[in-house]
PDB file of N, CA and C in Angstrom:
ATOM      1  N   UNK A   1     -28.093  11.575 -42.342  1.00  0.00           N
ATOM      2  CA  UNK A   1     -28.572  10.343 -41.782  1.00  0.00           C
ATOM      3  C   UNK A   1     -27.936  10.152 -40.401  1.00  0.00           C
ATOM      4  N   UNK A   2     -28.792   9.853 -39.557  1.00  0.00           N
ATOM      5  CA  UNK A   2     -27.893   9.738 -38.085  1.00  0.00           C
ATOM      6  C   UNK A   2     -27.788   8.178 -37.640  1.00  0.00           C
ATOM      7  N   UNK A   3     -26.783   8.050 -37.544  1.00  0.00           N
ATOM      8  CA  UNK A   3     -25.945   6.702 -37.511  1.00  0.00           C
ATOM      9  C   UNK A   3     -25.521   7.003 -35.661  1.00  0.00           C
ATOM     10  N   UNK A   4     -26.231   5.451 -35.729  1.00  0.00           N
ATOM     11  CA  UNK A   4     -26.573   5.326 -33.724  1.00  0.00           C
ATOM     12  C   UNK A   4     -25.647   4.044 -33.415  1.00  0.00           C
ATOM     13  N   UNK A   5     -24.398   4.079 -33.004  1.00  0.00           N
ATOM     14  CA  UNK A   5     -23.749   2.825 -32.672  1.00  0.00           C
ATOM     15  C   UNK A   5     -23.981   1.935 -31.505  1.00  0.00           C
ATOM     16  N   UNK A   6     -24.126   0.897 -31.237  1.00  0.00           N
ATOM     17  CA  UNK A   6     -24.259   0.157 -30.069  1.00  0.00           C
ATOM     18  C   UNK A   6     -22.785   0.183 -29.903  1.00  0.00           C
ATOM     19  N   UNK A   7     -22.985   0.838 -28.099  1.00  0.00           N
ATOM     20  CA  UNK A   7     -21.636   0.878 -27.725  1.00  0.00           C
ATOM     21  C   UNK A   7     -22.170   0.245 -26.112  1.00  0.00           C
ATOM     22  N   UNK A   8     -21.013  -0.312 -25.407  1.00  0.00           N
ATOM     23  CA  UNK A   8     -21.172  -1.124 -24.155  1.00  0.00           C
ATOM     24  C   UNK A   8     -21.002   0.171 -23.616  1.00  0.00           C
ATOM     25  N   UNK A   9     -22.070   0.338 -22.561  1.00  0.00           N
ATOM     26  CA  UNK A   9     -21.302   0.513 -21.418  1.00  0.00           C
ATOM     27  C   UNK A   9     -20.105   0.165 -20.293  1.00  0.00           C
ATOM     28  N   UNK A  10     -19.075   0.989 -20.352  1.00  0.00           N
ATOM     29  CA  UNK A  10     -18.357   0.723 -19.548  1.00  0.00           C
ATOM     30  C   UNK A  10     -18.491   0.426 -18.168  1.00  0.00           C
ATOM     31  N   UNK A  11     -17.926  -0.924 -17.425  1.00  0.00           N
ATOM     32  CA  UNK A  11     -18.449  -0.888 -16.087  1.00  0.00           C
ATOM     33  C   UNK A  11     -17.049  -0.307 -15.358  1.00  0.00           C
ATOM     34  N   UNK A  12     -17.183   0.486 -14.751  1.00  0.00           N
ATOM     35  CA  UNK A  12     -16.072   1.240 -13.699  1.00  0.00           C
ATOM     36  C   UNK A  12     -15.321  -0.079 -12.955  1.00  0.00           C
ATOM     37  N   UNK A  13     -14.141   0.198 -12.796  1.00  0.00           N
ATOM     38  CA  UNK A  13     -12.750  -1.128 -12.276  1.00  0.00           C
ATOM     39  C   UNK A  13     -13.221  -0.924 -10.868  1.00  0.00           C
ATOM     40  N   UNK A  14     -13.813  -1.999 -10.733  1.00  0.00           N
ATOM     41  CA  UNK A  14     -13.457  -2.633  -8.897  1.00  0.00           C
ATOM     42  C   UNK A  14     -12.468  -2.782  -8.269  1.00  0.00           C
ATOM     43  N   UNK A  15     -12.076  -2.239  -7.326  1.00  0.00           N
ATOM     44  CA  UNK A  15     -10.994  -2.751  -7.219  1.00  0.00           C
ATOM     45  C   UNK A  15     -10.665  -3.783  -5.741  1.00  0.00           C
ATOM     46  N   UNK A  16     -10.186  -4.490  -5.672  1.00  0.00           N
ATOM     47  CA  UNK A  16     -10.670  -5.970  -5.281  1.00  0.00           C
ATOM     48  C   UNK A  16     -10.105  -5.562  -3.593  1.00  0.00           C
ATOM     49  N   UNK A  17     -10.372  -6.307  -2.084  1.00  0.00           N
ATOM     50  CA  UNK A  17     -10.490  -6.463  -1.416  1.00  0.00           C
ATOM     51  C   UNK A  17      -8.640  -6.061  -0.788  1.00  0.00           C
ATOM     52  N   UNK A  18      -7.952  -6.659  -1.439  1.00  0.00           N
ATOM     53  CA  UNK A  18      -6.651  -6.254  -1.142  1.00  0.00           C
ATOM     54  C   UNK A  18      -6.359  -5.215  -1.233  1.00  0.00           C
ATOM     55  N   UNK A  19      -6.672  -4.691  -2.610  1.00  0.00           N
ATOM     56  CA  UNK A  19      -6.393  -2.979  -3.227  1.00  0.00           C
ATOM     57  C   UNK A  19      -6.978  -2.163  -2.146  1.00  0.00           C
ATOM     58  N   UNK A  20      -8.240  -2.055  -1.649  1.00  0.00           N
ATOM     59  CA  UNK A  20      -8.868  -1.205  -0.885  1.00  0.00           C
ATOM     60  C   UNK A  20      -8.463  -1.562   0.367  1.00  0.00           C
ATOM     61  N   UNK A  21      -7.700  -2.466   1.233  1.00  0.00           N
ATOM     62  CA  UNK A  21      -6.867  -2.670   2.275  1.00  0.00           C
ATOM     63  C   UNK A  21      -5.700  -1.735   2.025  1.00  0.00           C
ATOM     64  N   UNK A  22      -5.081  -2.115   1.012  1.00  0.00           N
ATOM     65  CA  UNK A  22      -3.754  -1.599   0.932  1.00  0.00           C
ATOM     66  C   UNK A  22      -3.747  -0.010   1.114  1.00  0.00           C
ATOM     67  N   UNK A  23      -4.736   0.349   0.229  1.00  0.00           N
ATOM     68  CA  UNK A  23      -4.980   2.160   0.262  1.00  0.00           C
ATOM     69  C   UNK A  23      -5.513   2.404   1.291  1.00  0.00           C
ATOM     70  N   UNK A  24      -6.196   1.915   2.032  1.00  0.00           N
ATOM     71  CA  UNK A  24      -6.975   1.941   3.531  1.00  0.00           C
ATOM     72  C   UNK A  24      -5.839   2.392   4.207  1.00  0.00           C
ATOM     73  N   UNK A  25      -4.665   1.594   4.268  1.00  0.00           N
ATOM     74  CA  UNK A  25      -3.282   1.198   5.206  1.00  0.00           C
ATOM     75  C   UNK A  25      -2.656   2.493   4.549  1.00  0.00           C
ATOM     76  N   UNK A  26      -1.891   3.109   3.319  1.00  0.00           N
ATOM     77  CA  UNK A  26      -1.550   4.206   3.555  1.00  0.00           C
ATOM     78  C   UNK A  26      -2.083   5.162   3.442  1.00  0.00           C
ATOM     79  N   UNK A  27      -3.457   5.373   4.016  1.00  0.00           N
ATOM     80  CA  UNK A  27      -3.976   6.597   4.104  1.00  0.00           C
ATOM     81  C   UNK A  27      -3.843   6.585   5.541  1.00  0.00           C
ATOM     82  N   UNK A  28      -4.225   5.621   6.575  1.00  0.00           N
ATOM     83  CA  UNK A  28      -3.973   5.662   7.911  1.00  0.00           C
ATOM     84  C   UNK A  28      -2.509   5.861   8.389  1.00  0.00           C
ATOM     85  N   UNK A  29      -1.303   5.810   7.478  1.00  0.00           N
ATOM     86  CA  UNK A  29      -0.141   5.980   7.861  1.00  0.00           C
ATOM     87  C   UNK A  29      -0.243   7.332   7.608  1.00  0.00           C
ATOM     88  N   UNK A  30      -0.384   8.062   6.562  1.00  0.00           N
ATOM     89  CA  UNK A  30      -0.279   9.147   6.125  1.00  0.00           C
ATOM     90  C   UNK A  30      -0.830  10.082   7.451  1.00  0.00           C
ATOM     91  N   UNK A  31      -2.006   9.813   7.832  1.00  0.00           N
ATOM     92  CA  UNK A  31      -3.097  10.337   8.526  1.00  0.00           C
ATOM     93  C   UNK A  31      -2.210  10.363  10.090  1.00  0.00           C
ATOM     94  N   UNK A  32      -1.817   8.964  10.412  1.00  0.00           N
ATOM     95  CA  UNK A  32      -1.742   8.966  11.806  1.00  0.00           C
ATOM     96  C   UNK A  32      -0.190   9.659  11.977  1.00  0.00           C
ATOM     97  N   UNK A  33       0.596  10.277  10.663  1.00  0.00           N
ATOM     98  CA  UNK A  33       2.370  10.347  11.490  1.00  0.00           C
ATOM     99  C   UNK A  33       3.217   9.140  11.783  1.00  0.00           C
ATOM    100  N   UNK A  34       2.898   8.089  11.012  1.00  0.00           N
ATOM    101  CA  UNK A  34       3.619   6.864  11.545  1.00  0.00           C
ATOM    102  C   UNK A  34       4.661   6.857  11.053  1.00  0.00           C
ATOM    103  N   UNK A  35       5.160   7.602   9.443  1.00  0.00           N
ATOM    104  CA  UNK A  35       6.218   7.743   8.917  1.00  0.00           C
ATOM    105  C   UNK A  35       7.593   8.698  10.017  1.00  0.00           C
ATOM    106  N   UNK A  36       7.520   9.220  10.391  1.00  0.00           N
ATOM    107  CA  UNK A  36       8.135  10.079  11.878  1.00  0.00           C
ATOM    108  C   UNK A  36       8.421   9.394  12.757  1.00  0.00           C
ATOM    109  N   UNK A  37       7.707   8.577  13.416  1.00  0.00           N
ATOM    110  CA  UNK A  37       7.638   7.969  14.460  1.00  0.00           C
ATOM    111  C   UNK A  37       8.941   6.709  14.656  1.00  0.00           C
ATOM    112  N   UNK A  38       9.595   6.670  16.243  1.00  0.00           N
ATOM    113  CA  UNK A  38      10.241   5.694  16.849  1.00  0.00           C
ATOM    114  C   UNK A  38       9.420   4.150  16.075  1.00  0.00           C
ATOM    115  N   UNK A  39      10.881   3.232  15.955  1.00  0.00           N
ATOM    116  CA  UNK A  39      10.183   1.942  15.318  1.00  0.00           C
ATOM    117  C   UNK A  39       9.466   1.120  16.331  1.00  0.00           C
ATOM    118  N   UNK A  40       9.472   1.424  17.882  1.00  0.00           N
ATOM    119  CA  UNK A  40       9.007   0.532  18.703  1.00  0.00           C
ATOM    120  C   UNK A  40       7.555   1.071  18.613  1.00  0.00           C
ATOM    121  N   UNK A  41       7.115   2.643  18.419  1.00  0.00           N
ATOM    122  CA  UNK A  41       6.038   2.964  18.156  1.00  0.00           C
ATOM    123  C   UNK A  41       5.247   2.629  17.110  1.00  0.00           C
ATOM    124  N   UNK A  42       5.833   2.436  16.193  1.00  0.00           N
ATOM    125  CA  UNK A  42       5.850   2.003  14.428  1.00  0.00           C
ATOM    126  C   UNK A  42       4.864   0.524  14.459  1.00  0.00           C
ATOM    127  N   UNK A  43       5.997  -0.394  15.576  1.00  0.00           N
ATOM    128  CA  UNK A  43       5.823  -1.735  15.451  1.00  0.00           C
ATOM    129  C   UNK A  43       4.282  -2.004  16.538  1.00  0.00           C
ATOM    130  N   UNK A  44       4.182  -1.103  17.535  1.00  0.00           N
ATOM    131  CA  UNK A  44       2.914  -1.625  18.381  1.00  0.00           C
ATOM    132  C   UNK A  44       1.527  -0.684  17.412  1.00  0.00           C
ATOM    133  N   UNK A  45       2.206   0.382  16.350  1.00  0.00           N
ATOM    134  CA  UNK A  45       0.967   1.272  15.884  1.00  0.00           C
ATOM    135  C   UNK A  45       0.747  -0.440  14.732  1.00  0.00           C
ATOM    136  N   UNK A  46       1.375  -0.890  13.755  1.00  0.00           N
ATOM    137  CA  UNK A  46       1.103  -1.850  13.082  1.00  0.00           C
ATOM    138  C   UNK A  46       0.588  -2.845  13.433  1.00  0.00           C
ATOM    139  N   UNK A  47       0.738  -3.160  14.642  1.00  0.00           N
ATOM    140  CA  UNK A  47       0.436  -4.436  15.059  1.00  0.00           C
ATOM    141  C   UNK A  47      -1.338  -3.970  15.716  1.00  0.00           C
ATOM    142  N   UNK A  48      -1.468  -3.148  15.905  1.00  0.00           N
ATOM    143  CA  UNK A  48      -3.193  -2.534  16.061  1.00  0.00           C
ATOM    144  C   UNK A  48      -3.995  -2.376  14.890  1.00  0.00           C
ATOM    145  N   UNK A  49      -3.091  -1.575  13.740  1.00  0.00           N
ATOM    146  CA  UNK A  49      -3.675  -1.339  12.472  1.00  0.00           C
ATOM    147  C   UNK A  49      -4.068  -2.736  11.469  1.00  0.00           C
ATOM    148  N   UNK A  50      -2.843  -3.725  11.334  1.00  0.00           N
ATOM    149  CA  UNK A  50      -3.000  -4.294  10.889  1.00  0.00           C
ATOM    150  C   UNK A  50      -4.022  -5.633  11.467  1.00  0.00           C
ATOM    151  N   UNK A  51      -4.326  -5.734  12.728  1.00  0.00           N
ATOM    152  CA  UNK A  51      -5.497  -6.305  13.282  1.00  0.00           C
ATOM    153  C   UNK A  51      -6.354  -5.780  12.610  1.00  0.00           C
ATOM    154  N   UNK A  52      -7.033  -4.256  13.030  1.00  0.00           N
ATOM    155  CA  UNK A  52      -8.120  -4.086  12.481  1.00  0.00           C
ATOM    156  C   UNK A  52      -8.446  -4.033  11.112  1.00  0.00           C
ATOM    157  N   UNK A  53      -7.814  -4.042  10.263  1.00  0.00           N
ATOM    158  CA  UNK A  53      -7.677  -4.293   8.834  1.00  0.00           C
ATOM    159  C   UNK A  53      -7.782  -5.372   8.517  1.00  0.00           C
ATOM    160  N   UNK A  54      -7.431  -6.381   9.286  1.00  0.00           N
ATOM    161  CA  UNK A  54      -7.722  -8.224   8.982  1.00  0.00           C
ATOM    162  C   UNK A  54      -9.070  -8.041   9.570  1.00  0.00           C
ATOM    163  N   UNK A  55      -9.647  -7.453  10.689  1.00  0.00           N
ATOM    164  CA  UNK A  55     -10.689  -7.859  10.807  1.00  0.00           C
ATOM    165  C   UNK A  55     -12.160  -7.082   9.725  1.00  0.00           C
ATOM    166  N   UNK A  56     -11.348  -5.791   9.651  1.00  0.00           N
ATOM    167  CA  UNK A  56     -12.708  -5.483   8.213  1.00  0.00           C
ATOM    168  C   UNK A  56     -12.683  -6.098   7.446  1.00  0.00           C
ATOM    169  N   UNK A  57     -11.505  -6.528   6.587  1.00  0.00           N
ATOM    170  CA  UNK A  57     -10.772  -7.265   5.422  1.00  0.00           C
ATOM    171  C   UNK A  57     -11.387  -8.378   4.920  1.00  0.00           C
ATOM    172  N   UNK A  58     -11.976  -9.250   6.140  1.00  0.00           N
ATOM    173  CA  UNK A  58     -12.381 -10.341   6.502  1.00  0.00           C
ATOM    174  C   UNK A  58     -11.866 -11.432   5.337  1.00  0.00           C
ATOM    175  N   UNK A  59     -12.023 -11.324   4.074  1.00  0.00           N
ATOM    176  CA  UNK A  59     -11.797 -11.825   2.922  1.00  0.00           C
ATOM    177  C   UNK A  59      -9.873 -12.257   2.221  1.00  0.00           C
ATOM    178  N   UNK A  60      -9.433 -11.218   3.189  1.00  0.00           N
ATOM    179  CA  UNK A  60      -8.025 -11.591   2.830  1.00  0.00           C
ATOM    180  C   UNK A  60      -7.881 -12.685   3.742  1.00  0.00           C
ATOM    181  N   UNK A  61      -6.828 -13.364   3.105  1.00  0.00           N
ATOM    182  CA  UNK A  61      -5.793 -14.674   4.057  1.00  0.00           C
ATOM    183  C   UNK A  61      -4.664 -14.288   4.717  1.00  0.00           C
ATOM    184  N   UNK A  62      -4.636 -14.954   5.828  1.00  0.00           N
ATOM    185  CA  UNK A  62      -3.172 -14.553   6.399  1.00  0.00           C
ATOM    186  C   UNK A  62      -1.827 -14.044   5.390  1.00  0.00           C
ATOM    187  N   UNK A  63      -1.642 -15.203   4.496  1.00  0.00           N
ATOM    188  CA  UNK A  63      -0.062 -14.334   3.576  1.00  0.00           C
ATOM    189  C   UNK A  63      -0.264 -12.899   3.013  1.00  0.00           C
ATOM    190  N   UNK A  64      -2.168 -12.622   2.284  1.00  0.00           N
ATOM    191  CA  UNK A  64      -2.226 -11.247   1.929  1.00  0.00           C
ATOM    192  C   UNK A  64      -2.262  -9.894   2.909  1.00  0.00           C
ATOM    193  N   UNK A  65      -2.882 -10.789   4.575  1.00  0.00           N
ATOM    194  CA  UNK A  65      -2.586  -9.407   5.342  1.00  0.00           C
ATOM    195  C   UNK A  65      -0.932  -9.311   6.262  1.00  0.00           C
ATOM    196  N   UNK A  66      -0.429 -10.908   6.007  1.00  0.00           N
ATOM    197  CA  UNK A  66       1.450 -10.502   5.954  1.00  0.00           C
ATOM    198  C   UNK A  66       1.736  -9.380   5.222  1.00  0.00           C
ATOM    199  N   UNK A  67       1.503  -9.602   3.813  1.00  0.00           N
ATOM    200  CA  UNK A  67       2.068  -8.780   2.536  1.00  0.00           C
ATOM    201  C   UNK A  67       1.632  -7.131   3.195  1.00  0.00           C
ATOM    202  N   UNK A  68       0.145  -6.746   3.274  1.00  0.00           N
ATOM    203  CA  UNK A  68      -0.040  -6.030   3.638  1.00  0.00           C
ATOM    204  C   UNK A  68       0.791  -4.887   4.722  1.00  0.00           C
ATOM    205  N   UNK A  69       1.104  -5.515   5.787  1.00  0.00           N
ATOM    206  CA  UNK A  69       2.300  -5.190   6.233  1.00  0.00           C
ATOM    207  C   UNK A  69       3.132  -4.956   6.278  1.00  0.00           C
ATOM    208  N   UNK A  70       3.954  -5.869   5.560  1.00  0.00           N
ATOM    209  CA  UNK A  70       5.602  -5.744   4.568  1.00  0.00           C
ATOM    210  C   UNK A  70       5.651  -4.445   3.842  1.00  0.00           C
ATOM    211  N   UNK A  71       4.499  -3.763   3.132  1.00  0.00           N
ATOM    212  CA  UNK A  71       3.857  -3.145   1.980  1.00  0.00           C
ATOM    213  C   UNK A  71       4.344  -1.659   3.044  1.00  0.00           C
ATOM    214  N   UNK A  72       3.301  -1.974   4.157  1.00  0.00           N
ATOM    215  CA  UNK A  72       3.470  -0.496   4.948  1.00  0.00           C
ATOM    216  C   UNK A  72       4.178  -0.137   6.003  1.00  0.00           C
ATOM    217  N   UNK A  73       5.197  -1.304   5.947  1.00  0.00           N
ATOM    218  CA  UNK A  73       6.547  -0.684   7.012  1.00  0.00           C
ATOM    219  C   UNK A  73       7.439  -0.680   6.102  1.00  0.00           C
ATOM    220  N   UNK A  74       7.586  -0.708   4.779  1.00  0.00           N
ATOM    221  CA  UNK A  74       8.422  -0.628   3.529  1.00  0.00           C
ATOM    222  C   UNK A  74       7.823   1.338   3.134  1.00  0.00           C
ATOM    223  N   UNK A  75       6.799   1.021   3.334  1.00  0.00           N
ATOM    224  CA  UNK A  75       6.128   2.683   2.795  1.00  0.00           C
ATOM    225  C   UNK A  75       6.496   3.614   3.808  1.00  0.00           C
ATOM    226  N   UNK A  76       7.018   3.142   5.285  1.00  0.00           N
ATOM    227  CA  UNK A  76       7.323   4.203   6.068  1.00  0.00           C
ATOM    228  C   UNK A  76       8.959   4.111   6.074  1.00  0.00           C
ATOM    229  N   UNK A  77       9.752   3.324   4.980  1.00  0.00           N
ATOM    230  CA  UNK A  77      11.177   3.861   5.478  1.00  0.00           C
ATOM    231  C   UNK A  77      11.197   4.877   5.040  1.00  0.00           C
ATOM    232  N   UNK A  78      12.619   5.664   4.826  1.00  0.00           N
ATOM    233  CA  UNK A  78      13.400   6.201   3.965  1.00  0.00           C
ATOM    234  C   UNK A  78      13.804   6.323   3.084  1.00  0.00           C
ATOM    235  N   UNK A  79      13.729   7.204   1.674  1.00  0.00           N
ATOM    236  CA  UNK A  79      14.297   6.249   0.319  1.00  0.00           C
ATOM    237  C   UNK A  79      15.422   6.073   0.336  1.00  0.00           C
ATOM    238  N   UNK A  80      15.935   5.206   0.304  1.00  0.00           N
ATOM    239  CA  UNK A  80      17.578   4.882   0.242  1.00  0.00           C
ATOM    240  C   UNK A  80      18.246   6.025  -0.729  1.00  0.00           C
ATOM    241  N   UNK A  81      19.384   5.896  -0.318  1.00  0.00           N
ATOM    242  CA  UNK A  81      20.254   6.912  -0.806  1.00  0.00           C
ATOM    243  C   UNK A  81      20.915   6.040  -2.362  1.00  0.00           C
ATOM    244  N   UNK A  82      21.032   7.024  -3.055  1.00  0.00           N
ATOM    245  CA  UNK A  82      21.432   6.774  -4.639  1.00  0.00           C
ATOM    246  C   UNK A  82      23.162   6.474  -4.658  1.00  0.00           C
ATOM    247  N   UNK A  83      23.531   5.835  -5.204  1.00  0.00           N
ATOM    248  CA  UNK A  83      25.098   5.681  -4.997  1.00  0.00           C
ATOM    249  C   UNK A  83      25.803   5.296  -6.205  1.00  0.00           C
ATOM    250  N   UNK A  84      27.183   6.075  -6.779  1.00  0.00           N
ATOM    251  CA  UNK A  84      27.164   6.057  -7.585  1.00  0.00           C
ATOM    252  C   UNK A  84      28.503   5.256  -7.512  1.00  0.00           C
ATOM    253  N   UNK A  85      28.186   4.125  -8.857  1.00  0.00           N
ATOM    254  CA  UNK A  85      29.297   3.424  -8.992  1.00  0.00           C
ATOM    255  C   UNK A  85      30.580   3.693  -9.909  1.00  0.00           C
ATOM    256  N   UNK A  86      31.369   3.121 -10.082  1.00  0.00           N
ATOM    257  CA  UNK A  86      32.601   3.033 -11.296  1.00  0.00           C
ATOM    258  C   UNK A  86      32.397   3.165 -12.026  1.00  0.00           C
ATOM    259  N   UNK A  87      31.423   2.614 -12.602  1.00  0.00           N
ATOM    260  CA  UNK A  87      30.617   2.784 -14.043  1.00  0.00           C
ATOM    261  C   UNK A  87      30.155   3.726 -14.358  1.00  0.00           C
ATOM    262  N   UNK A  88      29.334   4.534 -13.829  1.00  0.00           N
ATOM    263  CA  UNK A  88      28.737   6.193 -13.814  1.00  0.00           C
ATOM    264  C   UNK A  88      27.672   5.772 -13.748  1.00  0.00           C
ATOM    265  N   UNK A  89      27.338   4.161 -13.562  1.00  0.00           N
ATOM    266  CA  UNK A  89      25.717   4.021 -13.633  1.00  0.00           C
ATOM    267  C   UNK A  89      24.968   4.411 -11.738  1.00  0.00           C
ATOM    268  N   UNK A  90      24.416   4.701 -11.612  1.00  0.00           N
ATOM    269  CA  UNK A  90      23.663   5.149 -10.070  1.00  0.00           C
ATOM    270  C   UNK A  90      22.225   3.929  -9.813  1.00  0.00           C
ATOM    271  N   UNK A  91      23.099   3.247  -8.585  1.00  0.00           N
ATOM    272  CA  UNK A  91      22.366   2.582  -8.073  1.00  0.00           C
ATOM    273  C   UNK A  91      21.736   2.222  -6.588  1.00  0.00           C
ATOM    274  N   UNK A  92      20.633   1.966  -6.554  1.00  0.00           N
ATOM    275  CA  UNK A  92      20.495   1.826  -4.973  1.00  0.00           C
ATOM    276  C   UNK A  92      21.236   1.327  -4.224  1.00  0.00           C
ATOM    277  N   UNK A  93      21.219   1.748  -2.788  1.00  0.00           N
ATOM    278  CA  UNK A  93      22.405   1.600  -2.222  1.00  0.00           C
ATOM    279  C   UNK A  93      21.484  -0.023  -0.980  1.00  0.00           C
TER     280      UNK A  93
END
């Protein structure tokens, strides 16, 4: 006997206006060398990128294309160095 289940289709995850900013932003870091780069270069390449990203974006608010920012001059430091305490536990430094 063939037994036919009603099953939903799954609808594929959107992913919302910020998300596709944010990945927008480190693929253009990745892409452009900004991780390398002098911070005065860093700071006038962000301050171009992150314009044009508010202006595709159109939908984000000022605090989400702040965040945005914070997000990708945080993604171009350095990982901090591991440091180990008294305890033997290892913590960021």
């Amino acid at each position: 006997m063939n037994q036919t289940r009603n099953r939903r289709k799954s609808n594929p995850l959107v992913a919302s206006g910020f998300d596709q900013a944010r990945d927008e932003l480190f693929q253009h870091i990745m892409r452009c060398g900004v991780v390398g780069a002098d911070p005065e270069h860093q700071k006038e390449w962000f301050d171009d990128t992150i314009s044009y990203i508010a202006e595709r974006y159109s939908e984000l608010n000022d605090a989400q294309v702040s965040e945005l920012r914070t997000l990708g001059v945080r993604f171009c430091q350095p990982p901090r160095a591991q440091v180990a305490s008294e305890t033997g536990v290892v913590s960021a430094a």
